[in-house]
Protein backbone atom coordinates (compact mmCIF):
# COMPACT_ATOMS: atom_id res chain seq x y z
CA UNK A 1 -6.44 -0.09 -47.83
CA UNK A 2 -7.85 1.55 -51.00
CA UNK A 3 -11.43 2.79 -51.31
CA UNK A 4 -13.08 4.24 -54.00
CA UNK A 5 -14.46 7.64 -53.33
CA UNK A 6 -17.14 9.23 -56.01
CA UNK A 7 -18.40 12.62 -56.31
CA UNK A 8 -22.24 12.52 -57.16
CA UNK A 9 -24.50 15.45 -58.14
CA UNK A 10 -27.75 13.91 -56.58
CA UNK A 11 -30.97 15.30 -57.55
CA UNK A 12 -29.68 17.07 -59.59
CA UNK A 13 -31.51 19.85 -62.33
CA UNK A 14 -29.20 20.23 -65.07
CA UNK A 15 -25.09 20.08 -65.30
CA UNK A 16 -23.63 21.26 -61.86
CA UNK A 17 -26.63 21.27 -60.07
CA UNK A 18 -27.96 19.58 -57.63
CA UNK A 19 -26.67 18.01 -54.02
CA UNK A 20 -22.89 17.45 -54.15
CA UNK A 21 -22.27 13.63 -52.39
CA UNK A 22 -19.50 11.78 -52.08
CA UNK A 23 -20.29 7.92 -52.08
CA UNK A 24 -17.43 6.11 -50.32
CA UNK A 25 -17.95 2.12 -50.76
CA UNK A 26 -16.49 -0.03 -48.24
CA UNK A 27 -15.78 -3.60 -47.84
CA UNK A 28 -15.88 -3.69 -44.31
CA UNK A 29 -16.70 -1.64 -41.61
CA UNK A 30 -14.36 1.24 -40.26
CA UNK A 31 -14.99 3.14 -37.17
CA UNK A 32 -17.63 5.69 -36.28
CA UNK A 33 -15.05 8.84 -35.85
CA UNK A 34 -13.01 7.88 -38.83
CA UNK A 35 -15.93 7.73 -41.12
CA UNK A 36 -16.71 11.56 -39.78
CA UNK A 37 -13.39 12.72 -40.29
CA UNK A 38 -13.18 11.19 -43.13
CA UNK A 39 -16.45 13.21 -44.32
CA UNK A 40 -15.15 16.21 -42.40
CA UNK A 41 -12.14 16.03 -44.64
CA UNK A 42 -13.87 15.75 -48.28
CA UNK A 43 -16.52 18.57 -46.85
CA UNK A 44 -19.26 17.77 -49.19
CA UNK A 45 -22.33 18.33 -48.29
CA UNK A 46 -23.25 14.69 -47.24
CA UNK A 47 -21.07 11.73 -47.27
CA UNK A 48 -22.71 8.38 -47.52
CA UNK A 49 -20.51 5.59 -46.50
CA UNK A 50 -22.18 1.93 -48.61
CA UNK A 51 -21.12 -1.68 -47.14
CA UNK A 52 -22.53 -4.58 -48.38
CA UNK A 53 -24.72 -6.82 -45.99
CA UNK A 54 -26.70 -10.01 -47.08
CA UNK A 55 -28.36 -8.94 -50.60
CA UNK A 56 -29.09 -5.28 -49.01
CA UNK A 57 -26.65 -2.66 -48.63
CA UNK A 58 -25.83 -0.58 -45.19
CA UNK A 59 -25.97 3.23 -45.38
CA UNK A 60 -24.47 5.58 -43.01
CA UNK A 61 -24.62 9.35 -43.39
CA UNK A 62 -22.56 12.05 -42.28
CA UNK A 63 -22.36 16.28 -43.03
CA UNK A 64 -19.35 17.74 -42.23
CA UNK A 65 -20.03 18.18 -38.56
CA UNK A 66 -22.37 15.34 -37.64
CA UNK A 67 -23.95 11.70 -38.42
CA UNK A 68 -27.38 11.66 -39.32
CA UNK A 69 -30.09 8.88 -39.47
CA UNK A 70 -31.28 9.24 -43.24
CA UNK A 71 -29.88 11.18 -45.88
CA UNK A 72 -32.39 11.36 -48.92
CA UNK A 73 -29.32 12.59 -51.13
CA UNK A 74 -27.10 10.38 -49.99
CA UNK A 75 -29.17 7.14 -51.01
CA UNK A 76 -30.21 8.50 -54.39
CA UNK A 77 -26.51 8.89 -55.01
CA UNK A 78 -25.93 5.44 -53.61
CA UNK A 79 -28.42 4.01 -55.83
CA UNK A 80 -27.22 6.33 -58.81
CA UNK A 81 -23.82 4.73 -58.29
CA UNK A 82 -24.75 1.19 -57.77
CA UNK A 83 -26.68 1.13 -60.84
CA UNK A 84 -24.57 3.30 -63.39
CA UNK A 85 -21.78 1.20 -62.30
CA UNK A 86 -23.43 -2.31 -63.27
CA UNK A 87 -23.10 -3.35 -59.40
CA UNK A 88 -27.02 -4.70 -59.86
CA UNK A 89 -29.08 -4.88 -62.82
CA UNK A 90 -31.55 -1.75 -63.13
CA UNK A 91 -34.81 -4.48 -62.85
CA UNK A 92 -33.46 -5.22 -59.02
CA UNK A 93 -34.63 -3.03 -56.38
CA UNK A 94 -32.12 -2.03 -53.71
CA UNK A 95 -32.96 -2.84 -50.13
CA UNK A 96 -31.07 -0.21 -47.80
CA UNK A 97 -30.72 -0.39 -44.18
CA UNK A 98 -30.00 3.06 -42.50
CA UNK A 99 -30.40 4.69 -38.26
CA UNK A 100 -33.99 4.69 -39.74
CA UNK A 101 -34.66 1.89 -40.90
CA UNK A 102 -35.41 0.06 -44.31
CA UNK A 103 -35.85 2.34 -47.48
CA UNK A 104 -35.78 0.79 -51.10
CA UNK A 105 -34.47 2.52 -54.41
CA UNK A 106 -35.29 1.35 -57.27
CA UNK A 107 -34.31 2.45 -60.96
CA UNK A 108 -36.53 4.38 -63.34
CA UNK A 109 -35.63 4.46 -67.22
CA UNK A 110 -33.79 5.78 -68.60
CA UNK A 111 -31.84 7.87 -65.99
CA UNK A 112 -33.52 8.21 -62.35
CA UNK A 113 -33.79 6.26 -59.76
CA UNK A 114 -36.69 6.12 -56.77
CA UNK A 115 -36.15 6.35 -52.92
CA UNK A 116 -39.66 4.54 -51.20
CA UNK A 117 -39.36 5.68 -47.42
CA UNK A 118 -41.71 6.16 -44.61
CA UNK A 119 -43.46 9.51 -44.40
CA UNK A 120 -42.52 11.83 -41.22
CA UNK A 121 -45.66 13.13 -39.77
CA UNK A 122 -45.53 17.00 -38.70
CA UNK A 123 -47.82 19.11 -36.75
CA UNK A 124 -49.10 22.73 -37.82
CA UNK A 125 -47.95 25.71 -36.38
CA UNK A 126 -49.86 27.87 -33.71
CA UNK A 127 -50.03 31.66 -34.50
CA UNK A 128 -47.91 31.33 -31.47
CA UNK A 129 -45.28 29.48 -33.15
CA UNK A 130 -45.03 31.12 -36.28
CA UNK A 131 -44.43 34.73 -34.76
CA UNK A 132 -41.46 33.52 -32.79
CA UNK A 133 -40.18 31.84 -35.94
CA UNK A 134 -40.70 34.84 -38.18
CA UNK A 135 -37.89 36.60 -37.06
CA UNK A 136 -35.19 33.67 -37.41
CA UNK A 137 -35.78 34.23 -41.79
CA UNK A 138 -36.03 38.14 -40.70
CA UNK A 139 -39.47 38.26 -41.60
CA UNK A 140 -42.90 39.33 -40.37
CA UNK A 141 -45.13 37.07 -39.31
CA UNK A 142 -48.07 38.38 -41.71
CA UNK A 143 -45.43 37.10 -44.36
CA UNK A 144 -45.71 33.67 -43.12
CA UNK A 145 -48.83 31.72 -44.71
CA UNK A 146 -48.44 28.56 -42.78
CA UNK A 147 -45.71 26.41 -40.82
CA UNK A 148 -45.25 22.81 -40.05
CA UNK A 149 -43.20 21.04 -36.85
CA UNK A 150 -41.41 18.25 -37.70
CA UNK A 151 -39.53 15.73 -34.76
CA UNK A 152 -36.22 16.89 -33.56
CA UNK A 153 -37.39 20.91 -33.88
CA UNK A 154 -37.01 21.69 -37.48
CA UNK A 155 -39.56 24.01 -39.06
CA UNK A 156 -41.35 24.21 -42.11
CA UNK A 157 -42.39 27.93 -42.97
CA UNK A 158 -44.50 28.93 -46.35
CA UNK A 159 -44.68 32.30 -47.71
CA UNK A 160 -47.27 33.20 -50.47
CA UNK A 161 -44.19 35.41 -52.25
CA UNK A 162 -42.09 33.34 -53.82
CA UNK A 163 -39.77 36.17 -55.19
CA UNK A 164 -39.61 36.54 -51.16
CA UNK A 165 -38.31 33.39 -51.17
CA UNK A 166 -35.57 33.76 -53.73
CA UNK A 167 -34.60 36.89 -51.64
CA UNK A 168 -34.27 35.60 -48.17
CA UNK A 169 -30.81 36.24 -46.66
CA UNK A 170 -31.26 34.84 -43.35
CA UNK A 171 -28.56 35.35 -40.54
CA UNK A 172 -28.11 31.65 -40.07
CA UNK A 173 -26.67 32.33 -36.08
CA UNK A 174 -30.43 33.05 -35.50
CA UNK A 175 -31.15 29.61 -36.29
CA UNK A 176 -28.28 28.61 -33.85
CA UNK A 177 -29.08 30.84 -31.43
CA UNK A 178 -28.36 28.79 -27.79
CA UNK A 179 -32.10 27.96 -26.52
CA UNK A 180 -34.13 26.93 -29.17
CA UNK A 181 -32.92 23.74 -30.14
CA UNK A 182 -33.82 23.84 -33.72
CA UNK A 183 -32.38 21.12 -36.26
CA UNK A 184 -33.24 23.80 -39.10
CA UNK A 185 -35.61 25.76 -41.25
CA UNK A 186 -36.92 24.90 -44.36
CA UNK A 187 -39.56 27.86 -46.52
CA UNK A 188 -41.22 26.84 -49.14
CA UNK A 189 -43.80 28.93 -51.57
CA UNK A 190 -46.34 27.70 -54.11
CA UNK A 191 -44.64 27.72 -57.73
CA UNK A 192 -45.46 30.16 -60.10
CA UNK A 193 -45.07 27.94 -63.30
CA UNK A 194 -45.70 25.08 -64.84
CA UNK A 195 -42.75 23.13 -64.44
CA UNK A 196 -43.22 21.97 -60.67
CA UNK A 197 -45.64 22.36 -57.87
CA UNK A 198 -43.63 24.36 -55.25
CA UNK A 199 -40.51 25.63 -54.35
CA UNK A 200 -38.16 24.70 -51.50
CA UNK A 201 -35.21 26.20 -49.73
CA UNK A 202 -33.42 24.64 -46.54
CA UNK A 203 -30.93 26.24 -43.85
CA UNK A 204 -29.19 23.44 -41.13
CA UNK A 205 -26.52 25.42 -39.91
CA UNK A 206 -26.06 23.30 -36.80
CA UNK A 207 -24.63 20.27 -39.22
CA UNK A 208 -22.12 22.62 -40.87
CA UNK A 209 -24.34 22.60 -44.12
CA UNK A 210 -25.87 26.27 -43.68
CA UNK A 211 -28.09 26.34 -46.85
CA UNK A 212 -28.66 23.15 -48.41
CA UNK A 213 -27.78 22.75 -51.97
CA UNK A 214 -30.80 20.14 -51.93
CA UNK A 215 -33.00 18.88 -48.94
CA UNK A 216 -34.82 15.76 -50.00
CA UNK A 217 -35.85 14.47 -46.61
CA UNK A 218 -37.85 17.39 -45.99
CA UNK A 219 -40.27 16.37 -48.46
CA UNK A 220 -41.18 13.48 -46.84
CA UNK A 221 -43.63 15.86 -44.30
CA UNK A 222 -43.53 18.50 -46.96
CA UNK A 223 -44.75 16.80 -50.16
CA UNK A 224 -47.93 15.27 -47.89
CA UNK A 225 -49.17 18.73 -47.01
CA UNK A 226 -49.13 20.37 -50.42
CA UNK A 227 -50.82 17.41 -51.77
CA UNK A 228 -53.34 18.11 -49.43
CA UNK A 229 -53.26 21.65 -50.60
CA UNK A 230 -53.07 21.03 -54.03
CA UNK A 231 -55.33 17.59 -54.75
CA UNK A 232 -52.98 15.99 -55.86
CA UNK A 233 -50.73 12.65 -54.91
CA UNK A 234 -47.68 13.21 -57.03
CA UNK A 235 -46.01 16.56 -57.29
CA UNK A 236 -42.82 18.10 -58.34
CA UNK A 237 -40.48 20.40 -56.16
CA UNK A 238 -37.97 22.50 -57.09
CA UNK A 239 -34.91 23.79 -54.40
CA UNK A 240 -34.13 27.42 -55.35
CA UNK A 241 -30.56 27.66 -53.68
CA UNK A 242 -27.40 28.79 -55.56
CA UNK A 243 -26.92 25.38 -57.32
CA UNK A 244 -30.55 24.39 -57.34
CA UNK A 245 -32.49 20.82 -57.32
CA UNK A 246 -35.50 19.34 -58.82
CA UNK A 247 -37.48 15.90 -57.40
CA UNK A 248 -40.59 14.19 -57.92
CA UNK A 249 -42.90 12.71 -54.78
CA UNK A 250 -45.72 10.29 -55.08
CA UNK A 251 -47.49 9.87 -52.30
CA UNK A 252 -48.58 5.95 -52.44
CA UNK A 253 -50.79 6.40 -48.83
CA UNK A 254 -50.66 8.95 -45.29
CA UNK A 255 -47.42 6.58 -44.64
CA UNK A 256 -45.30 6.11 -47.62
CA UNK A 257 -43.79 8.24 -50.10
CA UNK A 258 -41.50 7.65 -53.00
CA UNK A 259 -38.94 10.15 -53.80
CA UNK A 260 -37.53 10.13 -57.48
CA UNK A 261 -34.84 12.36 -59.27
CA UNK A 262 -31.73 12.25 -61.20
CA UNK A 263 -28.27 12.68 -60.98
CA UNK A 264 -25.31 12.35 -62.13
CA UNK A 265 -21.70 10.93 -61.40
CA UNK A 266 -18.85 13.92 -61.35
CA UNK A 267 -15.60 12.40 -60.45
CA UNK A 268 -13.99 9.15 -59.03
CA UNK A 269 -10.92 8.70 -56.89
CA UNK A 270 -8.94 6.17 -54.28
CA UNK A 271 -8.48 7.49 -51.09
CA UNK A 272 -5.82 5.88 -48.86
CA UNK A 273 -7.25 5.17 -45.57
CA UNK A 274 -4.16 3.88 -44.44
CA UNK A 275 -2.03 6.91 -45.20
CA UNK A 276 -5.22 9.33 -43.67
CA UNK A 277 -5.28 7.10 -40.66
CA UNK A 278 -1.62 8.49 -40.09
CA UNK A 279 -1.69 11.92 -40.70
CA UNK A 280 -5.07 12.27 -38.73
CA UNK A 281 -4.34 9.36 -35.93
């Protein structure tokens, strides 16, 4: 069986920026531990498997090293795809059904498309909290402005320095470190121009990503906050890892948020699933 494998830059910044996704399109299912060896094997940063169902489209997502519910990149690359490729007309929306639930994309002329998904509520930080996080990033907790909990133990940490930011060179088997159960750490700092609204960096070791190139989902408890911060209900964020990332949040209420960037398709290939089925089976 042939399937056609593309390589998407999602939310992506410029040329070779962004989240590198592979977007594998089925036409029926295949099984769970295929699909993650399968992703395993093309090592991107997320895979995102698309089968179509009724007039919506299934997602699942998958690092190197694990499945996941929702992958923010993943589904802007899906909807990248779906629309560059004249699968649906750019004035349909695209209902996706993911672990998570419903999200819908939508594209935006001439060359973005929108992810509208359910906010994910987090819970501030004690002083408690935020000096036995300091020393995961190697930092001091007087370095530490503010820090968010978000379900399943990942942490959102702000400095007020965001050359601090740029600098951090955390020892990522901190994060790992048996006993604290965390699913990652994302800092983020207040920009310093006028080109965006804050900066973002984001370490999941545990799913064989270490830093991430771009973390979308994060922004769906991140984005509320600053808006909070800031006044304002749409705001721009900007990942400062190696390759880098740039995305757009409106907040439409305390439960919904749309997520909206570009990006752009890289390469496209067949992969035999019959021939990987036996070398790997």
């Amino acid at each position: 069986m042939i399937q056609k494998v593309f390589l998407v830059d999602a939310l992506a910044d410029g040329p070779f920026s962004g989240a590198p996704t592979r977007v594998i399109f089925l036409t029926s299912p295949i099984e769970r531990f295929k699909m993650a060896s399968l992703a395993a094997e093309l090592g991107a940063q997320e895979t995102v498997y698309v089968l179509p169902h009724s007039q919506a489209y299934i997602l699942r997502f998958f690092t190197p090293q694990a499945e996941i519910k929702l992958g923010v990149q993943g589904a802007m690359a899906a909807a990248h795809l779906i629309y560059d490729i004249g699968i649906r007309p750019p004035d349909e929306p695209l209902p996706f059904l993911t672990q998570e639930g419903e999200a819908r994309a939508a594209f935006i002329p001439p060359d973005a498309c929108s992810l509208t998904l359910d906010a994910e509520p987090a819970s501030p930080l004690r002083d408690e909290d935020i000096r036995l996080a300091a020393p995961l990033l190697d930092l001091s907790p007087r370095q530490i402005a503010w820090g968010l909990g978000l379900p399943g133990k990942t942490l959102i940490l702000a400095v007020d320095d965001y050359q601090l930011l740029k600098r951090l060179e955390p020892n990522l088997a901190n994060i790992t470190r048996e006993g604290l159960g965390l699913g990652g750490v994302a800092v983020t700092a207040l920009a310093k121009r006028g080109d965006c609204d804050y900066y973002l960096r984001s370490f999941r070791p545990k799913l064989g990503l270490g830093e991430e190139s771009v973390s979308g989902g994060v922004n769906r408890s991140l984005a509320p906050h600053w808006g909070k911060l800031l006044g304002k209900t749409r705001l721009t964020a900007r990942q400062l890892s190696r390759r880098g990332g740039l995305m757009t949040v409106e907040i439409q209420s305390p439960d919904r948020v749309v997520l909206q960037g570009r990006s752009t398709t890289v390469l496209r290939a067949d992969i035999l699933l019959e021939d990987l089925e036996a070398r790997i089976f």
